[in-house]
C-alpha atoms as a PDB file:
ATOM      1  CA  UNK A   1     -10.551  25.584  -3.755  1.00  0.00           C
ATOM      2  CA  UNK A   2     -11.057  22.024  -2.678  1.00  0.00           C
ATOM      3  CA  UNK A   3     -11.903  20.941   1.103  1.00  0.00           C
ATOM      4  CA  UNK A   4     -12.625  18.464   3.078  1.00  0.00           C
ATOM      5  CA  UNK A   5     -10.464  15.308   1.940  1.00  0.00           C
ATOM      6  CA  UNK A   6      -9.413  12.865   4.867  1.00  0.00           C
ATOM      7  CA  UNK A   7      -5.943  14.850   4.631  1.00  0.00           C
ATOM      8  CA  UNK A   8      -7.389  18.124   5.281  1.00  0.00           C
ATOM      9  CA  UNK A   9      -9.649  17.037   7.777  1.00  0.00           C
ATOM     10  CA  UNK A  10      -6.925  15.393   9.848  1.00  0.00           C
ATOM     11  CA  UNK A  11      -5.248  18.425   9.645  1.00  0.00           C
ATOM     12  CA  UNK A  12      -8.003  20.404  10.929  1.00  0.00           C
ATOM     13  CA  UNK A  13      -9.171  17.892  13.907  1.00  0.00           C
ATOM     14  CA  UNK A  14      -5.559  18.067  15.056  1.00  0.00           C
ATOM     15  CA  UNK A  15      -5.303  21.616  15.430  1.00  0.00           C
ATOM     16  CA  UNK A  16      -2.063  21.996  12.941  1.00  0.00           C
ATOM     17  CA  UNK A  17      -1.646  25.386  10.476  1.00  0.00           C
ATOM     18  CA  UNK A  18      -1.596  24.796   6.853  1.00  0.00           C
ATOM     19  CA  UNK A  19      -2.417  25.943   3.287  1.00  0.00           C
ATOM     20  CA  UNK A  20      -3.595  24.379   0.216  1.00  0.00           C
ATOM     21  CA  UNK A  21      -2.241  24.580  -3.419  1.00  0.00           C
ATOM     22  CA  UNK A  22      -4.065  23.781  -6.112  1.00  0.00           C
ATOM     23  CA  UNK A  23      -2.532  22.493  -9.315  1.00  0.00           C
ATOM     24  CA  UNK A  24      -2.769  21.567 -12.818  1.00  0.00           C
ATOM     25  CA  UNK A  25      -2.312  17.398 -12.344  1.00  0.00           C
ATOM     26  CA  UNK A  26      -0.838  15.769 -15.437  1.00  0.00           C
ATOM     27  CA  UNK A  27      -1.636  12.108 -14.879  1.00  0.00           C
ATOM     28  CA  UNK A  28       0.610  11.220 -18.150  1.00  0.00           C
ATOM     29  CA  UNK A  29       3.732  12.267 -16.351  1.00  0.00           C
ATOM     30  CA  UNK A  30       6.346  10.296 -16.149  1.00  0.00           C
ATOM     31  CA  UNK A  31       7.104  11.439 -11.913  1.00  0.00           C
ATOM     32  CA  UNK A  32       3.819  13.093 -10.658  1.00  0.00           C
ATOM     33  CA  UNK A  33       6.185  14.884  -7.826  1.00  0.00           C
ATOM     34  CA  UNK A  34       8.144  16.383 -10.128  1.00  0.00           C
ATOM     35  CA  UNK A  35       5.579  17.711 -12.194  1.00  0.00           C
ATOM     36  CA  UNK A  36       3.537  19.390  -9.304  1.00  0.00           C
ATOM     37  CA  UNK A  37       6.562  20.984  -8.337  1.00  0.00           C
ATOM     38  CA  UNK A  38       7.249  22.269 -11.576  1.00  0.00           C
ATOM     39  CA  UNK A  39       3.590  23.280 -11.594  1.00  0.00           C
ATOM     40  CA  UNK A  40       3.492  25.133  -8.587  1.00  0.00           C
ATOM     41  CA  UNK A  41       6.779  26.729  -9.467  1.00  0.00           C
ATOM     42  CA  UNK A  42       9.108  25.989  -6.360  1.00  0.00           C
ATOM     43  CA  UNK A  43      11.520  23.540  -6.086  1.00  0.00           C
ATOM     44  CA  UNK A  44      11.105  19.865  -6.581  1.00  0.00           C
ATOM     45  CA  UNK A  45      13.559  19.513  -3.199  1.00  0.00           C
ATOM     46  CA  UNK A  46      10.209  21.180  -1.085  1.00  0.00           C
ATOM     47  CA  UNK A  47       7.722  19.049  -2.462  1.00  0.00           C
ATOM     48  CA  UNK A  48       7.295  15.460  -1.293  1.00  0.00           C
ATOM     49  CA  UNK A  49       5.927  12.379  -2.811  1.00  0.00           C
ATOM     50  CA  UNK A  50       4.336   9.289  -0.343  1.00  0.00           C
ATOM     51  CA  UNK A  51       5.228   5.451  -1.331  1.00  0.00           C
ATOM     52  CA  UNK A  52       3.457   2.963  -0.171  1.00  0.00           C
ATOM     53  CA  UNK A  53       6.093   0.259   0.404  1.00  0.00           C
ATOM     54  CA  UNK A  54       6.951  -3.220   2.555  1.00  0.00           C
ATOM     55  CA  UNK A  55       8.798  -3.848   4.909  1.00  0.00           C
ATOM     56  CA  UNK A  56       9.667  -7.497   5.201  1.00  0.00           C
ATOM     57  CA  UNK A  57       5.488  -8.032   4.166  1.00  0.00           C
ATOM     58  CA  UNK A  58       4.494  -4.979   6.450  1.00  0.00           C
ATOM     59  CA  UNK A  59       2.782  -1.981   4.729  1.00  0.00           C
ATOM     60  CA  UNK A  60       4.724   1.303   4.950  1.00  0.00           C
ATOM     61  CA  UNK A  61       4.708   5.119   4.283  1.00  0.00           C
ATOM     62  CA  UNK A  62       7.830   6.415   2.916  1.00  0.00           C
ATOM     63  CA  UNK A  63       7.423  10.420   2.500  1.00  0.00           C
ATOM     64  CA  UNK A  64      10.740  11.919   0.669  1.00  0.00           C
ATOM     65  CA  UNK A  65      11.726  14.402  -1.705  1.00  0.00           C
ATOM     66  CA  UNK A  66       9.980  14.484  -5.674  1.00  0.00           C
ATOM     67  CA  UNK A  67      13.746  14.730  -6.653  1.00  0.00           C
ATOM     68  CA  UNK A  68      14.420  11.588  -4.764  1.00  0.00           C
ATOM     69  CA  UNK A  69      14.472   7.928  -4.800  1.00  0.00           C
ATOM     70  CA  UNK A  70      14.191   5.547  -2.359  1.00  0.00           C
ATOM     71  CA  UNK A  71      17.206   3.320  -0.759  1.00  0.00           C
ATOM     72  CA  UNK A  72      15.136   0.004  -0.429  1.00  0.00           C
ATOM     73  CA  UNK A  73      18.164  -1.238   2.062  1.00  0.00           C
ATOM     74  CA  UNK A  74      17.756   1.971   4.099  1.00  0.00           C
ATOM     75  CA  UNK A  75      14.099   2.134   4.087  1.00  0.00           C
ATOM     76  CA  UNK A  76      14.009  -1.415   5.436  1.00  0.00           C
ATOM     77  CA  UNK A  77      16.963  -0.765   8.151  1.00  0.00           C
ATOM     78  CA  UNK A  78      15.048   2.451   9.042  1.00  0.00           C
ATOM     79  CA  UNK A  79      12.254  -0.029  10.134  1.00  0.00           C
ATOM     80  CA  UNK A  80      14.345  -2.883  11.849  1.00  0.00           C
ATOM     81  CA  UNK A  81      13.902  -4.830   8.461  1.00  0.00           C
ATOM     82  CA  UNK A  82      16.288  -7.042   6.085  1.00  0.00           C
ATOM     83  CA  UNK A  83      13.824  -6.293   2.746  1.00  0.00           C
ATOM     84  CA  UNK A  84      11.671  -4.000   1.331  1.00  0.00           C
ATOM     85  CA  UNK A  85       9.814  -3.190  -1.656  1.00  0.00           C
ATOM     86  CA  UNK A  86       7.499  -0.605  -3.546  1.00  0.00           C
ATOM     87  CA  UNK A  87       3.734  -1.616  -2.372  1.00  0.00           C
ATOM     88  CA  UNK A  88       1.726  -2.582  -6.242  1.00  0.00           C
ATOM     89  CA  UNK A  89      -0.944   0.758  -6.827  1.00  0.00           C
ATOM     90  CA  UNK A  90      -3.797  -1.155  -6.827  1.00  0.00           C
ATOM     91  CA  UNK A  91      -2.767  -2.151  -2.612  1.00  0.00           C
ATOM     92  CA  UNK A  92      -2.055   1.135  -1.879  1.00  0.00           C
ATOM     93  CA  UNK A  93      -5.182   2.632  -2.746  1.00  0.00           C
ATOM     94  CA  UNK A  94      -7.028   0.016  -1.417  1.00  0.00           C
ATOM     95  CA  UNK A  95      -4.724   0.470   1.984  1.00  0.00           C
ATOM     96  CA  UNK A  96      -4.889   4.644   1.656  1.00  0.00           C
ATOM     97  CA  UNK A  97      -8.124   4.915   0.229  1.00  0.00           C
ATOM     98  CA  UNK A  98      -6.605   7.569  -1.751  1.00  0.00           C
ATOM     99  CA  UNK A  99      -5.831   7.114  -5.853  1.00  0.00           C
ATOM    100  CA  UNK A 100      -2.436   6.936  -7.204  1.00  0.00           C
ATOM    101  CA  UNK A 101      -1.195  10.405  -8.200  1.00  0.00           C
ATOM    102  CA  UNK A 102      -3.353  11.405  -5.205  1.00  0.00           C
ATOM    103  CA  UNK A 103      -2.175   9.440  -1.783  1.00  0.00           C
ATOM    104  CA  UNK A 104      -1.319  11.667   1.069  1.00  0.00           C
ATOM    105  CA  UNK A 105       0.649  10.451   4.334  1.00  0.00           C
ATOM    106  CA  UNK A 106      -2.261  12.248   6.237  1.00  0.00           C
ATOM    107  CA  UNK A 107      -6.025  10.623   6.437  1.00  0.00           C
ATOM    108  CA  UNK A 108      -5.210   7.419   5.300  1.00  0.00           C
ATOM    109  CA  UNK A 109      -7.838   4.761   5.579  1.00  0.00           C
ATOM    110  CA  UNK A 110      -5.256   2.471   8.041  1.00  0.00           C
ATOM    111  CA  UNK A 111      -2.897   3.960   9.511  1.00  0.00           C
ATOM    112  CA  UNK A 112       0.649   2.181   9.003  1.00  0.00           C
ATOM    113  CA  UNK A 113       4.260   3.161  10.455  1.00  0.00           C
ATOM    114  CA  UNK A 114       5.366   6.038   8.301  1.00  0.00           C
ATOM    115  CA  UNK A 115       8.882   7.665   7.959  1.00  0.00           C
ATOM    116  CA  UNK A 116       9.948  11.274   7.143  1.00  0.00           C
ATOM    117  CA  UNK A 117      13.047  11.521   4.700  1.00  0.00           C
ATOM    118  CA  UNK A 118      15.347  13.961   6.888  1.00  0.00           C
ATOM    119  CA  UNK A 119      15.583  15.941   4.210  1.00  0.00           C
ATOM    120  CA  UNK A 120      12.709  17.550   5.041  1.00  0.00           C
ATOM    121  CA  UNK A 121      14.522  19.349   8.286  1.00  0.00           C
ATOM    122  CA  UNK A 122      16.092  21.529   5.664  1.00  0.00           C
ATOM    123  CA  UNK A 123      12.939  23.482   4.953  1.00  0.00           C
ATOM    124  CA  UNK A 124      10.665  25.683   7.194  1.00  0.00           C
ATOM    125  CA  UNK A 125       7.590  23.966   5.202  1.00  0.00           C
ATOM    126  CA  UNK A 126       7.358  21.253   2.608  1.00  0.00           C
ATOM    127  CA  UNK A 127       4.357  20.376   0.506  1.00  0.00           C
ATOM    128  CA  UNK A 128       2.558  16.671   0.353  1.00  0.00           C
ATOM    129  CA  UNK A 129      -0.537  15.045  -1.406  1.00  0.00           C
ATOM    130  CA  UNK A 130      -3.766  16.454  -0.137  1.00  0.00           C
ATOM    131  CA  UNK A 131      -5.283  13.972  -0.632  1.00  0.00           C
ATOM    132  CA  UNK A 132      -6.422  14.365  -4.565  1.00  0.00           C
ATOM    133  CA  UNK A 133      -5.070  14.884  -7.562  1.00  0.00           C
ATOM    134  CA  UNK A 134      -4.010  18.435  -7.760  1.00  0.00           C
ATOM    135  CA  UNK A 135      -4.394  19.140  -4.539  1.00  0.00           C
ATOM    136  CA  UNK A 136      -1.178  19.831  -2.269  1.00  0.00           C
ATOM    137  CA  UNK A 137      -0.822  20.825   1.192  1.00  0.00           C
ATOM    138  CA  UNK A 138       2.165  23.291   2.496  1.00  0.00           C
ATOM    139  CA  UNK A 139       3.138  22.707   6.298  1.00  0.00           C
ATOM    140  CA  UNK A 140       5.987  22.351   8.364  1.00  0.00           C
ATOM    141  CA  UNK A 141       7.642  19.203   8.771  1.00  0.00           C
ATOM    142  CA  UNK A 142       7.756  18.594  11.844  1.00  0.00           C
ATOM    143  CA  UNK A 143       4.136  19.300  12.442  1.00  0.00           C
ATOM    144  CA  UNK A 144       3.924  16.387   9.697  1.00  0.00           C
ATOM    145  CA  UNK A 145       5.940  14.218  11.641  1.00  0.00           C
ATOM    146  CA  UNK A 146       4.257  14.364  15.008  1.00  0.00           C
ATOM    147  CA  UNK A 147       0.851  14.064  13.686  1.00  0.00           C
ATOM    148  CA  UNK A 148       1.881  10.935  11.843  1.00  0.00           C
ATOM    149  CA  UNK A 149       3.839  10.223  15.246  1.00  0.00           C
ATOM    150  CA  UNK A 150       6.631   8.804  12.514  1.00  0.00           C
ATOM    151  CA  UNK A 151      10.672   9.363  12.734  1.00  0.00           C
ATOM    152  CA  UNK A 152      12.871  11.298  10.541  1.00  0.00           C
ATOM    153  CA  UNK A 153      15.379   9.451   8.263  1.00  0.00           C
ATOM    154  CA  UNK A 154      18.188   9.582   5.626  1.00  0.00           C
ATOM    155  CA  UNK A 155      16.609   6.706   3.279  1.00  0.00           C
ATOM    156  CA  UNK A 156      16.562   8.489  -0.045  1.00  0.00           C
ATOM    157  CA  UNK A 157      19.113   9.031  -2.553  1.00  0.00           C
END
């Protein structure tokens, strides 16, 4: 099974339980989230996707449900902002140091304010990016949200 991405390794320095899943990736998918969860077999609702987004020109991590889609309006209010918009994927892995299909809120190369869809409180453990393609990690959420030191929020739809 694969180790040691930035994700995992984050994980491990802070001390916080969790397992990882491995997966067929199908990089010709039309949502990546969706198809991991339908990979893994369990519900799309458990498994969450990371955007890389603005926030009036600041860089942001939106983490939400595969089923979802962000509120742009609530996603910028969440942050005390009038705009925001979907980061291009050639910024976003330059900011994450992670690949599209493969960007993880944990380990990123600079760290940026990040934001939990509440959604998440609904579940005893969710699953996000490891950190490759392929590669999830199952935790609880509010381990994930005090290790990114990030808020929970209703910003998806």
């Amino acid at each position: 099974m694969a180790r040691g991405t930035p994700a995992t390794q984050a994980l491990k320095k802070a001390g916080i339980a969790f397992d990882l899943v491995e997966y067929d990736y199908d990089g010709s998918a039309a949502r990546v989230g969706l198809q991991a969860a339908e990979a893994m077999q369990v519900p799309a609702s458990r498994v969450f996707k990371t955007l890389m987004a603005e926030v009036d020109g600041k860089p942001v991590c939106a983490i939400l449900p595969s089923d979802a889609e962000v509120d742009m309006k609530a996603l910028a209010a969440a942050f005390n902002g009038k705009s925001a918009r979907m980061m291009p994927p050639e910024a976003a892995e330059r900011m994450t140091g992670y690949k599209v299909g493969g960007v993880s809120p944990l380990g990123q190369r600079k760290r940026v304010p990040a934001l939990l869809e509440a959604a998440a409180e609904a579940h005893d453990t969710i699953y996000v990016n490891g950190g490759k393609r392929g590669l999830q990690i199952l935790l609880n959420p509010a381990d994930l949200a005090r290790e990114l030191g990030c808020p929970m929020a209703h910003f998806a739809r």
